[in-house]
Protein backbone atom coordinates (compact mmCIF):
# COMPACT_ATOMS: atom_id res chain seq x y z
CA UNK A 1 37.28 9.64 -14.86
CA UNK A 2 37.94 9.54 -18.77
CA UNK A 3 35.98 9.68 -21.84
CA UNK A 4 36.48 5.87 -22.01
CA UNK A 5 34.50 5.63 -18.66
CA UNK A 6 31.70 7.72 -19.95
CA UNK A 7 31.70 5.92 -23.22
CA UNK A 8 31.46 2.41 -21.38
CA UNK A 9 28.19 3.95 -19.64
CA UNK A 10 26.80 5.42 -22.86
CA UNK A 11 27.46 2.01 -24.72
CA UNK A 12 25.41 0.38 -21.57
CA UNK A 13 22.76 3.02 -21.51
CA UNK A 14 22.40 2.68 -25.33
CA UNK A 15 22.17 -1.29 -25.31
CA UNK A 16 20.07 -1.17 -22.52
CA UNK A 17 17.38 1.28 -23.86
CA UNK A 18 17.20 -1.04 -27.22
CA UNK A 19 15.70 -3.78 -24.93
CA UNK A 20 13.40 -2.01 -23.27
CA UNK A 21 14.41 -0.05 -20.87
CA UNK A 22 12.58 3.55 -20.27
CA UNK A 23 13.67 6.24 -18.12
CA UNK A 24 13.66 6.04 -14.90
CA UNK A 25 15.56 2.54 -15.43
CA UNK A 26 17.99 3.72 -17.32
CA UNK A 27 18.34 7.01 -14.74
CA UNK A 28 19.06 3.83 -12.03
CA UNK A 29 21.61 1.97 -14.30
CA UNK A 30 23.95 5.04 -15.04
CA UNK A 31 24.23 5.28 -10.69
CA UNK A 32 24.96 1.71 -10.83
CA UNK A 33 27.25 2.24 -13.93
CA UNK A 34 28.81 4.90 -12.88
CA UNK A 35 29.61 3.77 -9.27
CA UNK A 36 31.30 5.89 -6.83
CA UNK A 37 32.30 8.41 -9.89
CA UNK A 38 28.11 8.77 -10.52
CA UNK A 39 27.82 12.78 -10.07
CA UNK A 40 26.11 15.62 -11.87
CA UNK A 41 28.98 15.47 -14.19
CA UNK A 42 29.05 11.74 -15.19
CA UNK A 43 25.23 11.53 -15.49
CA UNK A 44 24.57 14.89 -18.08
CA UNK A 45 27.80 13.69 -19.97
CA UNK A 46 26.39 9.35 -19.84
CA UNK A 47 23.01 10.50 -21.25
CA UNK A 48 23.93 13.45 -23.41
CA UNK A 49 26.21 11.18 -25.63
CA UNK A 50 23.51 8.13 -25.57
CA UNK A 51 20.71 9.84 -26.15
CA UNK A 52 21.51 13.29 -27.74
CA UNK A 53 19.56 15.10 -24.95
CA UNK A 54 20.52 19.20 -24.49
CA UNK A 55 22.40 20.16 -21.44
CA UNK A 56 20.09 22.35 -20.13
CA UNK A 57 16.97 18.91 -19.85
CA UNK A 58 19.50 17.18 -18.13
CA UNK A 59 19.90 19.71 -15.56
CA UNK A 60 16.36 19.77 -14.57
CA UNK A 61 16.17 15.64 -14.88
CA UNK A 62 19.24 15.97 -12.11
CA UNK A 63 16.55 16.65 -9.70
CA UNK A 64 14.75 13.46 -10.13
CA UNK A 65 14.22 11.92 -6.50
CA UNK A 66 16.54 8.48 -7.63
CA UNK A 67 19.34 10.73 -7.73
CA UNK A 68 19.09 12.29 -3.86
CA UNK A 69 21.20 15.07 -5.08
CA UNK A 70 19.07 17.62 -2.94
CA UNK A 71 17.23 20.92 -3.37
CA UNK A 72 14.13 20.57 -5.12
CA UNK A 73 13.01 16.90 -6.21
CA UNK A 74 10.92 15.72 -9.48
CA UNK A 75 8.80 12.45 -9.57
CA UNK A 76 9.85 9.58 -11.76
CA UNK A 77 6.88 10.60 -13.71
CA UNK A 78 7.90 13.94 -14.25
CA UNK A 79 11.42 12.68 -14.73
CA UNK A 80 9.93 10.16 -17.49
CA UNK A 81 8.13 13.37 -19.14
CA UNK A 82 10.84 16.00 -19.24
CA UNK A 83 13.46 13.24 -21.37
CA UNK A 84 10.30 11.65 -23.13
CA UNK A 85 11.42 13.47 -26.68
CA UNK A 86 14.76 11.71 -26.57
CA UNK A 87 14.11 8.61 -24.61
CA UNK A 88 10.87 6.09 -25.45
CA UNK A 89 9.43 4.81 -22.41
CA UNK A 90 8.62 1.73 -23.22
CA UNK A 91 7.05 1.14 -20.13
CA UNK A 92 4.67 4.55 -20.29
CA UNK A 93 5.20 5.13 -17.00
């Protein structure tokens, strides 16, 4: 995976946030993205370049129960509140 697959995602992630799209959305379009190379990896690099948000947010948001990455599990709300600063949901859920 290259930086031209990441920027691809960011570029989607970005355009997709400017119409409307709040959190737990956008957490859904990076997996869908991101296909089979959607990992730990690809996700804190995807949102950290389109939405500026420090490393160590995104790896508490890569508990979020959307991801199924195991161990403990946060609630799209709580997923929604922890990247809040960085990402407007427009939805305010």
């Amino acid at each position: 995976m290259g930086n031209d697959f990441i920027q691809r995602a960011t570029d989607d992630l970005r355009a997709a946030h400017n119409q409307g799209l709040g959190a737990t959305d956008l957490g859904r379009l990076a997996k869908e993205v991101l296909g089979p190379a959607f990992g730990p990896v690809s996700f804190v690099g995807a949102f950290r370049s389109a939405f500026g948000i420090p490393i160590d947010v995104l790896q508490r948001a890569l508990a979020w129960q959307g991801f199924n990455f195991g161990g403990s599990v946060i609630s799209d709300e709580e997923f929604t509140d922890l990247l809040a600063e960085w990402i407007n949901d427009p939805g305010g859920k």
